[in-house]
N, C-alpha and C. Protein backbone atom coordinates (compact mmCIF):
# COMPACT_ATOMS: atom_id res chain seq x y z
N UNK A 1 -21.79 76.44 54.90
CA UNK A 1 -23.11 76.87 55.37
C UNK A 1 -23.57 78.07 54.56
N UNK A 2 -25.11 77.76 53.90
CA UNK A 2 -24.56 78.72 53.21
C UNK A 2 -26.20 79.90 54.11
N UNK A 3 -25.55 81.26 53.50
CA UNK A 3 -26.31 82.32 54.44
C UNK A 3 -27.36 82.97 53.09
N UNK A 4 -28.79 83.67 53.86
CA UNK A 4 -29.69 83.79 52.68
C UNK A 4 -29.23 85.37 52.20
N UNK A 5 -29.53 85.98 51.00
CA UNK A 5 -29.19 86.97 50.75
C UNK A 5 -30.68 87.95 51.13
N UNK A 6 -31.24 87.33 51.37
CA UNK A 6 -32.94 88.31 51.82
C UNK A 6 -32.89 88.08 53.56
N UNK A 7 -31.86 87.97 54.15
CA UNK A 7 -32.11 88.07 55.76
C UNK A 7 -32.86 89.10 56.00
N UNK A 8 -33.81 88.81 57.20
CA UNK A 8 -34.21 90.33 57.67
C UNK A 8 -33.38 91.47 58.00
N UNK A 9 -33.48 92.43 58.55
CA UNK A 9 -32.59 92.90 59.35
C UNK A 9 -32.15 92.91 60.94
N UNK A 10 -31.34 92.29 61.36
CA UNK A 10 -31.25 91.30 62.70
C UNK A 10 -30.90 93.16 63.98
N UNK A 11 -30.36 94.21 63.34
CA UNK A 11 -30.61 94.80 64.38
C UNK A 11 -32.02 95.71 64.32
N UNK A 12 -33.12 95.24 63.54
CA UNK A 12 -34.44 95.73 64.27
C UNK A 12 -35.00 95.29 65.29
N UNK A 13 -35.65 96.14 66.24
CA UNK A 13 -36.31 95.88 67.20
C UNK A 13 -37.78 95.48 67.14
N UNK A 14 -38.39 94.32 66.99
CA UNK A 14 -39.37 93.60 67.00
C UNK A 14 -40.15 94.54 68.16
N UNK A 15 -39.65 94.81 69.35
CA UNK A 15 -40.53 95.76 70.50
C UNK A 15 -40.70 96.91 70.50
N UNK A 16 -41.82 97.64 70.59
CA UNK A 16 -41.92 98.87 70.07
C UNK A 16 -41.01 99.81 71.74
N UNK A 17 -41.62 98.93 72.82
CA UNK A 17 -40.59 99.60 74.38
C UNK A 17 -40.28 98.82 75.16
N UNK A 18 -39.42 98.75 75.94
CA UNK A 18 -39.35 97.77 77.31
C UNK A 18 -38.53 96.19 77.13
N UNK A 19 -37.48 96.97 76.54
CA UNK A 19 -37.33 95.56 75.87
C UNK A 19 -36.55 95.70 74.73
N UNK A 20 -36.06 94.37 73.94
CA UNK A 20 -35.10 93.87 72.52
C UNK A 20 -35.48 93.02 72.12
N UNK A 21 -36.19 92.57 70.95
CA UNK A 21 -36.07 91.28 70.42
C UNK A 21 -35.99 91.64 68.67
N UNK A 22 -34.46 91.03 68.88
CA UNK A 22 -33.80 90.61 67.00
C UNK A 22 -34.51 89.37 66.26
N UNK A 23 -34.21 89.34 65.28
CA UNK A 23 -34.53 87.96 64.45
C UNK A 23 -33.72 88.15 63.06
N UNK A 24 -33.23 87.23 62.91
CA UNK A 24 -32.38 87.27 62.26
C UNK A 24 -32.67 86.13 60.85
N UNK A 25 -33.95 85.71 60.83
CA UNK A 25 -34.22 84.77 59.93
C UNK A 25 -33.47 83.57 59.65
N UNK A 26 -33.35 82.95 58.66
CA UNK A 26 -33.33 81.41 58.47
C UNK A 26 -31.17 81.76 57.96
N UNK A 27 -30.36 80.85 59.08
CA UNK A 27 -29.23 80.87 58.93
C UNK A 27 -28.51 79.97 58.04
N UNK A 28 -29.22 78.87 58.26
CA UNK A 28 -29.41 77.53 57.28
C UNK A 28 -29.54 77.37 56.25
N UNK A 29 -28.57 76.67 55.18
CA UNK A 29 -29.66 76.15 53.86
C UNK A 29 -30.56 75.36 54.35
N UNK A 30 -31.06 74.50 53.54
CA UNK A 30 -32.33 74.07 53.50
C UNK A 30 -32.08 72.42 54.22
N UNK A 31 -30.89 71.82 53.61
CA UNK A 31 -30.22 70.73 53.75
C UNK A 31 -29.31 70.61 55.26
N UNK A 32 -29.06 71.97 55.59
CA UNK A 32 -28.11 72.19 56.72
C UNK A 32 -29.31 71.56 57.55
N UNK A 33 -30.23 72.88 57.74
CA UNK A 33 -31.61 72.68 58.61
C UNK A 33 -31.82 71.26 58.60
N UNK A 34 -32.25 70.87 58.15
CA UNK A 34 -33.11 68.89 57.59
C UNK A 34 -32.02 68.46 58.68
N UNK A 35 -30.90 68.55 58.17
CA UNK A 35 -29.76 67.69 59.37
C UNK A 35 -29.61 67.99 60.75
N UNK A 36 -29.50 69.33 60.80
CA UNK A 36 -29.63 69.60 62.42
C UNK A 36 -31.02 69.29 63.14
N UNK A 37 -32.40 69.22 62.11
CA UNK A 37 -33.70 68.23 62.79
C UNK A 37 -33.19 67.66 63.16
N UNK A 38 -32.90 66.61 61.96
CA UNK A 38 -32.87 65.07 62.21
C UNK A 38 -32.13 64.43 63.05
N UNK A 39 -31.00 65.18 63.33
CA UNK A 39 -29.67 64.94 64.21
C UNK A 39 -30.30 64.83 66.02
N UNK A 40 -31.40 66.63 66.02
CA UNK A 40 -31.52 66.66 67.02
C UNK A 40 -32.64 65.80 67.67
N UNK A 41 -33.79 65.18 66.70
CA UNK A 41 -34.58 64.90 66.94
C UNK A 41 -34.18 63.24 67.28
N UNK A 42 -33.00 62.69 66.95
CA UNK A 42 -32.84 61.35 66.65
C UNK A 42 -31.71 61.10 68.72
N UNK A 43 -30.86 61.92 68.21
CA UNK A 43 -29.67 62.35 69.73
C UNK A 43 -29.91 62.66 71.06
N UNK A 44 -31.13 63.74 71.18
CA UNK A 44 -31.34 64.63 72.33
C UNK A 44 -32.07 63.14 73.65
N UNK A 45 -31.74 63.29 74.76
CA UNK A 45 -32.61 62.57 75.47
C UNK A 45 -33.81 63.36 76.07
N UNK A 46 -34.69 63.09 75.50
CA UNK A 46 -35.90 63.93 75.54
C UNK A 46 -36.58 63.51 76.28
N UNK A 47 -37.36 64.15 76.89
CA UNK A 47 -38.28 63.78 78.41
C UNK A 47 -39.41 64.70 78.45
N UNK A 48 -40.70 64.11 78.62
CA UNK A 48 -41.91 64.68 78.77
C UNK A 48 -41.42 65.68 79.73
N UNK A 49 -42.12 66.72 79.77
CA UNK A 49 -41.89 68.10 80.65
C UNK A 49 -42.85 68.02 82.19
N UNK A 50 -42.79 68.87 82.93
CA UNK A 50 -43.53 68.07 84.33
C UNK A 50 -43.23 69.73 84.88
N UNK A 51 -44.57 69.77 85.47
CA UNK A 51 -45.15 70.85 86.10
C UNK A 51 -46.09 70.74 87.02
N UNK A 52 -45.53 71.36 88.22
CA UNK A 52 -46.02 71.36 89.82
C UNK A 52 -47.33 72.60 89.56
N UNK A 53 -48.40 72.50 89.04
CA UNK A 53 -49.13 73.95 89.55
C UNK A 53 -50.69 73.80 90.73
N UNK A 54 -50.46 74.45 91.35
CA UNK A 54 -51.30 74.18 92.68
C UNK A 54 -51.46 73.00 93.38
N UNK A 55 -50.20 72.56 93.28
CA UNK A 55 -49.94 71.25 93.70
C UNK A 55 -50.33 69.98 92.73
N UNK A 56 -50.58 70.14 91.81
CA UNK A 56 -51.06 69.17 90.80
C UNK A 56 -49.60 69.33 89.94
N UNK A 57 -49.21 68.03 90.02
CA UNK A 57 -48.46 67.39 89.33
C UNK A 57 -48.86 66.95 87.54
N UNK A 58 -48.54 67.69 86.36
CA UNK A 58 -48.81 67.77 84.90
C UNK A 58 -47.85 67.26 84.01
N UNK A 59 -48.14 66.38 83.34
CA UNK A 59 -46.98 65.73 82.61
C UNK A 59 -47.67 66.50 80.94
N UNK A 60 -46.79 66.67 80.20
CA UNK A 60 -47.43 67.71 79.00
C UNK A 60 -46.37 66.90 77.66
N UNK A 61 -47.19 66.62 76.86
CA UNK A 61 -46.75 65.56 75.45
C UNK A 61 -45.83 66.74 74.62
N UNK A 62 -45.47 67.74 75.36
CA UNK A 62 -44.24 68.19 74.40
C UNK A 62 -42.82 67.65 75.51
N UNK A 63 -42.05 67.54 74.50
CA UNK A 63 -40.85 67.13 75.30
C UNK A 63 -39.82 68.14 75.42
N UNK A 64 -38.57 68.27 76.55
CA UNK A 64 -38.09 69.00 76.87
C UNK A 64 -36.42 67.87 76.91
N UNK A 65 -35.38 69.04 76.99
CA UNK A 65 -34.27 68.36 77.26
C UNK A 65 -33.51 69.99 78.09
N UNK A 66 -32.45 69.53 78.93
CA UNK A 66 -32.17 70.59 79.44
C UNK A 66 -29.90 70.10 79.66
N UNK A 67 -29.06 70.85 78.48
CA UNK A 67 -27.92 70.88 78.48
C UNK A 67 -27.06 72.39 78.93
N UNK A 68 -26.02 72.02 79.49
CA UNK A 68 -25.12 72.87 80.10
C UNK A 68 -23.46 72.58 79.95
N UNK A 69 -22.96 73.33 80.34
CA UNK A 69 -20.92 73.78 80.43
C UNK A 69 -21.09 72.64 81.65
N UNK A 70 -21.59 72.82 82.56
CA UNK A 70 -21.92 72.08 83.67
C UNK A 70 -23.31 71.43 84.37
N UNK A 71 -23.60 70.41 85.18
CA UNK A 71 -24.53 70.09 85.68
C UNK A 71 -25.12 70.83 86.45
N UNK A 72 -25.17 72.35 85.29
CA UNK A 72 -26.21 73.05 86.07
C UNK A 72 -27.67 72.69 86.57
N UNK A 73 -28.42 73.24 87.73
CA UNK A 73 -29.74 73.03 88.09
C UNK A 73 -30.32 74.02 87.61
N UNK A 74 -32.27 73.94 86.69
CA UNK A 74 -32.55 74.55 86.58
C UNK A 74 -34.02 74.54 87.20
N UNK A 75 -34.72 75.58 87.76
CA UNK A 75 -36.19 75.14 88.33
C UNK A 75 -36.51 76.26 87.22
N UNK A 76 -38.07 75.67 87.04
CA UNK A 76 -39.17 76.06 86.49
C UNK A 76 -40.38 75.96 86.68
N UNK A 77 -41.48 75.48 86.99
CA UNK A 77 -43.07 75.45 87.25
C UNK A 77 -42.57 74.75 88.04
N UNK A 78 -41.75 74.94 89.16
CA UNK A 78 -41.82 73.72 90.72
C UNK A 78 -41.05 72.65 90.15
N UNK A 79 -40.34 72.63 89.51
CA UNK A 79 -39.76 71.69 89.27
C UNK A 79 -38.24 71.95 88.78
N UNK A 80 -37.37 71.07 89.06
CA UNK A 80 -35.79 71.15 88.67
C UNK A 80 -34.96 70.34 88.36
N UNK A 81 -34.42 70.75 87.05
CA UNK A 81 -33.58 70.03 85.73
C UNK A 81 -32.28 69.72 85.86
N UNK A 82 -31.26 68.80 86.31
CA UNK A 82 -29.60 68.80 85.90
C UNK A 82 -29.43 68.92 84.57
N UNK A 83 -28.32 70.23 84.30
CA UNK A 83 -28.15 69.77 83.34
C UNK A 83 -27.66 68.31 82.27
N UNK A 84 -27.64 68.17 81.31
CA UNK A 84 -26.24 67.25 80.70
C UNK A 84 -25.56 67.76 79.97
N UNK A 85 -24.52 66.75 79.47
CA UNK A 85 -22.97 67.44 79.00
C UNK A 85 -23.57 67.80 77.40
N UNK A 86 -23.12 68.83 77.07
CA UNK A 86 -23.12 69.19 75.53
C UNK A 86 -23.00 67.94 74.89
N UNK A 87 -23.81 68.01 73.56
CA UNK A 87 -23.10 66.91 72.39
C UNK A 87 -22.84 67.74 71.19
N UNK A 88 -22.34 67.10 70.50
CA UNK A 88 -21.24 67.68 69.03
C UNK A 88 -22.32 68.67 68.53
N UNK A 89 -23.21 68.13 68.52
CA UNK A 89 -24.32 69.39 67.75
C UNK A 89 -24.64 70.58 68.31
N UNK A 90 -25.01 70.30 70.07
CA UNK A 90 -25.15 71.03 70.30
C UNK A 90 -24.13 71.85 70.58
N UNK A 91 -22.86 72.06 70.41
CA UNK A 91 -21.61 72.69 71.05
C UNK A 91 -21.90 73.72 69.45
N UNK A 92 -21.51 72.83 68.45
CA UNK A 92 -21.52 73.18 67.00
C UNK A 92 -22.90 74.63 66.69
N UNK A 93 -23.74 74.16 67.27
CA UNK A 93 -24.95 75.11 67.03
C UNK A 93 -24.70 76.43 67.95
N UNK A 94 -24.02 75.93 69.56
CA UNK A 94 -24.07 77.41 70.02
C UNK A 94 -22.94 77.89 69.74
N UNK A 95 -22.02 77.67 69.14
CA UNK A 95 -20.99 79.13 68.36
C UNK A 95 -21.32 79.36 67.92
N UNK A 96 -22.01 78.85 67.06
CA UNK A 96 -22.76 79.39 65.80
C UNK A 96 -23.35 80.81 66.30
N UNK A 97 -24.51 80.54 67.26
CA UNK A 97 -25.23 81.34 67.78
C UNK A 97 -24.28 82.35 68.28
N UNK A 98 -23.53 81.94 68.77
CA UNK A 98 -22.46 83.00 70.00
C UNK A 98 -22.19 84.26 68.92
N UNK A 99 -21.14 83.96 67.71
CA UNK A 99 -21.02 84.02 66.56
C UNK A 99 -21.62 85.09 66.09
N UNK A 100 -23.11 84.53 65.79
CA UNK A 100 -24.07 85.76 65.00
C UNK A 100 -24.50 86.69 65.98
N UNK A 101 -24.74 86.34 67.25
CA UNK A 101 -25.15 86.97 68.19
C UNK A 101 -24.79 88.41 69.36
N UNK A 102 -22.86 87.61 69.37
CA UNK A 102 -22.20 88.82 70.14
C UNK A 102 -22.10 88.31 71.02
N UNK A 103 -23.29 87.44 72.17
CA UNK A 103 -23.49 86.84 73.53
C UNK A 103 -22.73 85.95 73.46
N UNK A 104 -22.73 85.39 74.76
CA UNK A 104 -22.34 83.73 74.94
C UNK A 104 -23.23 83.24 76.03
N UNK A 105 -23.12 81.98 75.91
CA UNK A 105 -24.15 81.33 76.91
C UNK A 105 -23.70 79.92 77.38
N UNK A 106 -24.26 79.49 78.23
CA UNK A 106 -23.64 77.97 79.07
C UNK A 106 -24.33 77.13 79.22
N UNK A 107 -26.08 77.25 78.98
CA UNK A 107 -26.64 76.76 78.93
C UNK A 107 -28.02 76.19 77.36
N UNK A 108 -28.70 75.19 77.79
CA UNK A 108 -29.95 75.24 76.35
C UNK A 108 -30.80 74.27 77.04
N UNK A 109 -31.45 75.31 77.11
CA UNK A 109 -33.13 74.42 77.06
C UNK A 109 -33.77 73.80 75.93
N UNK A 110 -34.20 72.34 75.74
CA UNK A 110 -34.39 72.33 74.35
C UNK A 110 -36.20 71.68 74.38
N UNK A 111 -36.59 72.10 73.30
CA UNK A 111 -38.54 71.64 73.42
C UNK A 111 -38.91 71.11 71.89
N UNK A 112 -39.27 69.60 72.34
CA UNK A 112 -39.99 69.48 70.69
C UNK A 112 -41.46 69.26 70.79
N UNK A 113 -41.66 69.98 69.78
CA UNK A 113 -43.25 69.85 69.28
C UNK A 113 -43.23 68.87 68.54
N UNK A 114 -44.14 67.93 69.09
CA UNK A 114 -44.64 66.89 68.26
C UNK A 114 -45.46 67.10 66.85
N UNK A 115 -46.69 68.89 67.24
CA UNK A 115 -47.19 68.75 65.37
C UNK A 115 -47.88 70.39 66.54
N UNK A 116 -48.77 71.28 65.71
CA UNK A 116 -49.08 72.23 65.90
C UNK A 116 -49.75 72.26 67.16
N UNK A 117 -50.73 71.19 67.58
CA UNK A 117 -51.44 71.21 68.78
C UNK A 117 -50.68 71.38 70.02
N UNK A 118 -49.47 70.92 69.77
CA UNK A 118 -48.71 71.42 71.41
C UNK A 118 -48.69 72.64 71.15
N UNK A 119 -48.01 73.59 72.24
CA UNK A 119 -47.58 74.94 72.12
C UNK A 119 -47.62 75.37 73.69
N UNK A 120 -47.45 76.58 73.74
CA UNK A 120 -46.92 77.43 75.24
C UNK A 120 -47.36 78.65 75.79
N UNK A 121 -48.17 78.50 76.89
CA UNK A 121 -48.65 79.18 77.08
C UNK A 121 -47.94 80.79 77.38
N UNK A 122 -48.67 81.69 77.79
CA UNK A 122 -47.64 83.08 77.73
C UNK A 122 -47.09 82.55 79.41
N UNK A 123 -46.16 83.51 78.82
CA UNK A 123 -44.73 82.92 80.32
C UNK A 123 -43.39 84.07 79.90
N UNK A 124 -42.79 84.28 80.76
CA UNK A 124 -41.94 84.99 80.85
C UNK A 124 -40.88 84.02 81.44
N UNK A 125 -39.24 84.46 80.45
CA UNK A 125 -38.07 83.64 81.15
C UNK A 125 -37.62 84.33 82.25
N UNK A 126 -38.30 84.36 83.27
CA UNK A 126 -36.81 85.28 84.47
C UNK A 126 -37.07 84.44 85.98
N UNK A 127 -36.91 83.11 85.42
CA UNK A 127 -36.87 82.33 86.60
C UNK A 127 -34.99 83.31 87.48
N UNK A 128 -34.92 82.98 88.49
CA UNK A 128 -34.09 83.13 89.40
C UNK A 128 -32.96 82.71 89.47
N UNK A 129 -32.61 81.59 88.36
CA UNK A 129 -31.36 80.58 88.14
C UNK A 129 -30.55 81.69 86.72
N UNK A 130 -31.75 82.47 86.25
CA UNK A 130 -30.99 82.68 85.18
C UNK A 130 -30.12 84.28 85.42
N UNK A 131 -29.24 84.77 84.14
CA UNK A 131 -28.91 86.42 84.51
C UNK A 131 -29.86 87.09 84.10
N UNK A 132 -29.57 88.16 84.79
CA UNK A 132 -30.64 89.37 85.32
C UNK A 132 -30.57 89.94 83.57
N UNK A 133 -32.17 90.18 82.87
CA UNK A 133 -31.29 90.75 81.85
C UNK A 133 -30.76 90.07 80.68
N UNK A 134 -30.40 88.63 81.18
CA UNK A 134 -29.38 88.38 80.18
C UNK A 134 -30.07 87.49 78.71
N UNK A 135 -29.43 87.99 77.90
CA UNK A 135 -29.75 87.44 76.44
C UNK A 135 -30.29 85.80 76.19
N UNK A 136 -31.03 85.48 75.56
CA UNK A 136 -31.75 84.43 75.35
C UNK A 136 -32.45 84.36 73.73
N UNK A 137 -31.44 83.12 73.14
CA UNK A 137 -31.37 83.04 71.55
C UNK A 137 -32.17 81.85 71.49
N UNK A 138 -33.07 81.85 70.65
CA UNK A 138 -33.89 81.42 70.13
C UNK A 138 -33.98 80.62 68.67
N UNK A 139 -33.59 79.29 68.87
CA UNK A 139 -33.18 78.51 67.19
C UNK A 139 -34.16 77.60 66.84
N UNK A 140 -34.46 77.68 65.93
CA UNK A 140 -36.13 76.66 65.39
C UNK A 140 -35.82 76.13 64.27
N UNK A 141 -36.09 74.53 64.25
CA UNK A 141 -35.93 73.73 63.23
C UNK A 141 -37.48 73.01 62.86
N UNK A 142 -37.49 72.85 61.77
CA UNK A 142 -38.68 71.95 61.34
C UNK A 142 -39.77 72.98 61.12
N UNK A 143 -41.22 73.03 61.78
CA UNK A 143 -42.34 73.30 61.34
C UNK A 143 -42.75 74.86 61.42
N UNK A 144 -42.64 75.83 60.42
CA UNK A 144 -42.63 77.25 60.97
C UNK A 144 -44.09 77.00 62.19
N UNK A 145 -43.72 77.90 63.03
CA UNK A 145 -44.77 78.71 64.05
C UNK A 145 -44.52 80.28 64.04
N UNK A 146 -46.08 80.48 64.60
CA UNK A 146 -46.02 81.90 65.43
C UNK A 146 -45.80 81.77 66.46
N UNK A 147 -44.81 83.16 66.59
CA UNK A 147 -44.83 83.03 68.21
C UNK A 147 -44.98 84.82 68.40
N UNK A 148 -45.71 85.13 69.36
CA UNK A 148 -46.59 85.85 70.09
C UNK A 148 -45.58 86.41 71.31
N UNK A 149 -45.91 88.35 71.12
CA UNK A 149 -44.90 89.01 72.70
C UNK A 149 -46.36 89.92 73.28
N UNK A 150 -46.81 89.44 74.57
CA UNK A 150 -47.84 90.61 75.03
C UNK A 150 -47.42 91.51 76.10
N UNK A 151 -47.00 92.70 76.02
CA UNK A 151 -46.28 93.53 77.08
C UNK A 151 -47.69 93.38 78.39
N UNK A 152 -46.48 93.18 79.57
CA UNK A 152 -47.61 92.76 80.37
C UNK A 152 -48.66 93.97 81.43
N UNK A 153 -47.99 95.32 81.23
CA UNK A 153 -49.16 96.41 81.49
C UNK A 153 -49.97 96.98 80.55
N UNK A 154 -49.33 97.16 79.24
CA UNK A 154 -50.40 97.67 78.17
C UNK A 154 -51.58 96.91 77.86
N UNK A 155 -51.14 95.39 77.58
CA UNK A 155 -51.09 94.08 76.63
C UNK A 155 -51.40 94.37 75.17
N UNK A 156 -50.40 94.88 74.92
CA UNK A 156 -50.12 95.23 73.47
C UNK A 156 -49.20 93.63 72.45
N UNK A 157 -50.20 93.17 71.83
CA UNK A 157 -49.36 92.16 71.16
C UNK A 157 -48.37 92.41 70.03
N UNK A 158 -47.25 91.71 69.62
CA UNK A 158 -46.41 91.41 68.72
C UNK A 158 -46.68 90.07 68.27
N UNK A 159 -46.68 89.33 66.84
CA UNK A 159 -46.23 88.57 66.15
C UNK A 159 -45.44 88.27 65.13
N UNK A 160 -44.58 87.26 65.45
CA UNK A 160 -43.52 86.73 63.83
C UNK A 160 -43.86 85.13 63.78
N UNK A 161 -43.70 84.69 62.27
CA UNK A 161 -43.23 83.27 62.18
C UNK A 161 -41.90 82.76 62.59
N UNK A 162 -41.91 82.53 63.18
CA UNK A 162 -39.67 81.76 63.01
C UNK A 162 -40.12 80.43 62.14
N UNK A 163 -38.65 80.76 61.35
CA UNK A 163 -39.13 79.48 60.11
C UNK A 163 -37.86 78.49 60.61
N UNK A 164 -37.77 77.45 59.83
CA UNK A 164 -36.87 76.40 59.76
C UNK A 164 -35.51 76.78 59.38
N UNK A 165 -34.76 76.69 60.63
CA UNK A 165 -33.12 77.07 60.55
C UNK A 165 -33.33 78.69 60.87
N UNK A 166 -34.17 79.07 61.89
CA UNK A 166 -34.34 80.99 62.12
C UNK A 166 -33.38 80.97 63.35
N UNK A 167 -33.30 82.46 63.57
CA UNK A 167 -32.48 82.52 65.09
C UNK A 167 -33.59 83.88 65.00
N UNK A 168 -34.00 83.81 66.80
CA UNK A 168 -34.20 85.07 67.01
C UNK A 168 -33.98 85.36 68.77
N UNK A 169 -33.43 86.29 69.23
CA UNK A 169 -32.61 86.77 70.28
C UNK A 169 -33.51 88.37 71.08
N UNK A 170 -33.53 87.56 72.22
CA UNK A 170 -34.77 88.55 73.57
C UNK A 170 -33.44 88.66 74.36
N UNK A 171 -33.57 90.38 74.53
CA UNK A 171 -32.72 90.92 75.15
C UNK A 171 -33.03 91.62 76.27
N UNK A 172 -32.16 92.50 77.42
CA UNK A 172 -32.03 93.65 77.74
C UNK A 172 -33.68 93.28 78.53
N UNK A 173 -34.28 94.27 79.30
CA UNK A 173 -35.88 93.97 79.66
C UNK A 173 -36.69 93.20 79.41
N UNK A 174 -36.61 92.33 78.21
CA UNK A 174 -37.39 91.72 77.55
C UNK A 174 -38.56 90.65 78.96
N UNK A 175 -37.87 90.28 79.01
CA UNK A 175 -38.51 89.06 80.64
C UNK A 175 -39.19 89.84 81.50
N UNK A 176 -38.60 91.36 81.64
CA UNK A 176 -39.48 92.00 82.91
C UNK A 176 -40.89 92.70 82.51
N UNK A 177 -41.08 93.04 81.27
CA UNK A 177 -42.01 93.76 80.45
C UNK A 177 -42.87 93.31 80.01
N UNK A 178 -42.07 92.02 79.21
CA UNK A 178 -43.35 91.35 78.06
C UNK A 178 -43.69 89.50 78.24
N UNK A 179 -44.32 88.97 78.02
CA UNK A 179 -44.71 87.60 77.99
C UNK A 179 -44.64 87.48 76.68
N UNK A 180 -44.47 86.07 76.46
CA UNK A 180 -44.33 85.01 75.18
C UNK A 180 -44.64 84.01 75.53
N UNK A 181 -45.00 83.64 73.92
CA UNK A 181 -46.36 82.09 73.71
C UNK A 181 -45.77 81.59 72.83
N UNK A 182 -46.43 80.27 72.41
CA UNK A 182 -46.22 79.50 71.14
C UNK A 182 -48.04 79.43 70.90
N UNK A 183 -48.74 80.01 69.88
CA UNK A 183 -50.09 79.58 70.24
C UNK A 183 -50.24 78.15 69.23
N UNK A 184 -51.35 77.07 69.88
CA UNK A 184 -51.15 76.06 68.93
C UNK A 184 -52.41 76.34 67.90
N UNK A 185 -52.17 75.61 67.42
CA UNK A 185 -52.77 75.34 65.73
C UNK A 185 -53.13 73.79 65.37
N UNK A 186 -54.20 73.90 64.70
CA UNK A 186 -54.17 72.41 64.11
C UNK A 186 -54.00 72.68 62.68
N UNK A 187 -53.45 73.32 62.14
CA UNK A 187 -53.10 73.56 60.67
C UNK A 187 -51.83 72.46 60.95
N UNK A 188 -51.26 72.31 61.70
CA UNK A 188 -49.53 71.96 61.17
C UNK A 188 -49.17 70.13 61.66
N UNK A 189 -48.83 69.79 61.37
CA UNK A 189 -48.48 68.29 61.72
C UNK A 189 -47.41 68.00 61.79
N UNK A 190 -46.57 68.81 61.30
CA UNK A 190 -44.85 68.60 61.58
C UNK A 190 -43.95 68.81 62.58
N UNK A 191 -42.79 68.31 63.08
CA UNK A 191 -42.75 68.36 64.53
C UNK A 191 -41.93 69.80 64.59
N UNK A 192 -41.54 70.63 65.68
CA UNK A 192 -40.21 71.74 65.56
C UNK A 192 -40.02 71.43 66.65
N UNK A 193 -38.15 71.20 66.38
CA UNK A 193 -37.53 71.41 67.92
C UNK A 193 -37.06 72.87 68.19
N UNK A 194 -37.45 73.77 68.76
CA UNK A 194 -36.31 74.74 69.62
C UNK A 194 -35.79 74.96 70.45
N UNK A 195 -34.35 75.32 70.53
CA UNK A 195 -33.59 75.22 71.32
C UNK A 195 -33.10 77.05 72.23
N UNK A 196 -33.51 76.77 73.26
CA UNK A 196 -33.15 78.29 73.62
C UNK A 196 -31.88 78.44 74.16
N UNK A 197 -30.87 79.17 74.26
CA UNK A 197 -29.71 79.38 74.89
C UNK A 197 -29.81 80.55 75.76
N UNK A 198 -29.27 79.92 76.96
CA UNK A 198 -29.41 80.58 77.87
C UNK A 198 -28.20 80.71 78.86
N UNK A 199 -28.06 81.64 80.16
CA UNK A 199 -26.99 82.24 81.03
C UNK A 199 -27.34 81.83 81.88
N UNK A 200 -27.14 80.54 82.51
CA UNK A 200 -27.19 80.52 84.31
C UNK A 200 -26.08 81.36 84.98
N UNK A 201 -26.73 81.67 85.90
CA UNK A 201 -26.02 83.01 86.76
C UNK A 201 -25.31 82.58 88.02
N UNK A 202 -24.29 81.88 88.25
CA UNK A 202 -24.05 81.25 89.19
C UNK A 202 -22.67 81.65 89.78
């Protein structure tokens, strides 16, 4: 595997307060990346995403997959995920992560974008299933995006691209302070899966 010699620097703080977020840029060659797409995009059992809001039931053309150590449960917009069992890739990808990171984690949420027009609205991770606090790594294959942090009393924005084969890691306050987006675009047509790793707290 080979590693870039222009990484960013992974212990800057992307947040100016209230909060951690690293990035650690593209971990991947170029060829590594292409395979872990293709692998994930071909393997994952992917399922339209589904959201309860004001009682309206929303089915949304990005797809979601949700893996765990165990058949963990996860709720989100009114709704709740079993996990499934790791596969080779994905086991392979989170040491990786564990690895560069320091953390460990038991869980991955995974989301593919079909082409720029999907994307995510601002949202914060601190559903109730997860740890208080706890670290949440961030791996993107395929189509660079922006992704967007708005602290939620100032609303002071942050932006980065995460490119193809990036890691970037929300720490420490991050969930209680600030919101994050994917904003969409019709510039892009290519699909990105990311995969978040995450701590159910159980």
């Amino acid at each position: 595997m080979d590693l870039f010699n222009t990484l960013p620097d992974k212990n800057k703080n992307y947040l100016p307060k209230d909060g951690t977020v690293n990035y650690y840029g593209k971990l991947f060659s170029q060829k590594d990346a292409d395979y872990y797409l293709k692998t994930l995009l071909d393997t994952i059992e992917w399922r339209n995403d589904e959201a309860n809001i004001y009682g309206k039931r929303i089915i949304t053309k990005r797809k979601v997959a949700w893996y765990g150590d165990k058949s963990y449960e996860y709720t989100y917009s009114n709704t709740t995920k079993s996990a499934l069992a790791w596969t080779k890739e994905l086991l392979e990808l989170k040491l990786l992560i564990e690895h560069q990171s320091g953390e460990t984690f038991n869980s991955c949420l995974l989301n593919l974008y079909h082409n720029g027009e999907e994307g995510m609205a601002w949202h914060s991770d601190a559903e109730k299933d997860l740890k208080k606090n706890g670290a949440i790594a961030s791996l993107s294959f395929g189509a660079e995006r922006k992704f967007a942090f708005k602290h939620k009393k100032s609303k002071e924005t942050i932006s980065l691209v995460l490119e193809h084969g990036s890691l970037l890691v929300m720490m420490d306050s991050t969930q209680s302070h600030w919101l994050h987006r994917l904003p969409p675009t019709k510039l892009i047509s290519r699909p990105r899966v990311n995969l978040t790793f995450r701590t159910i707290d159980r």
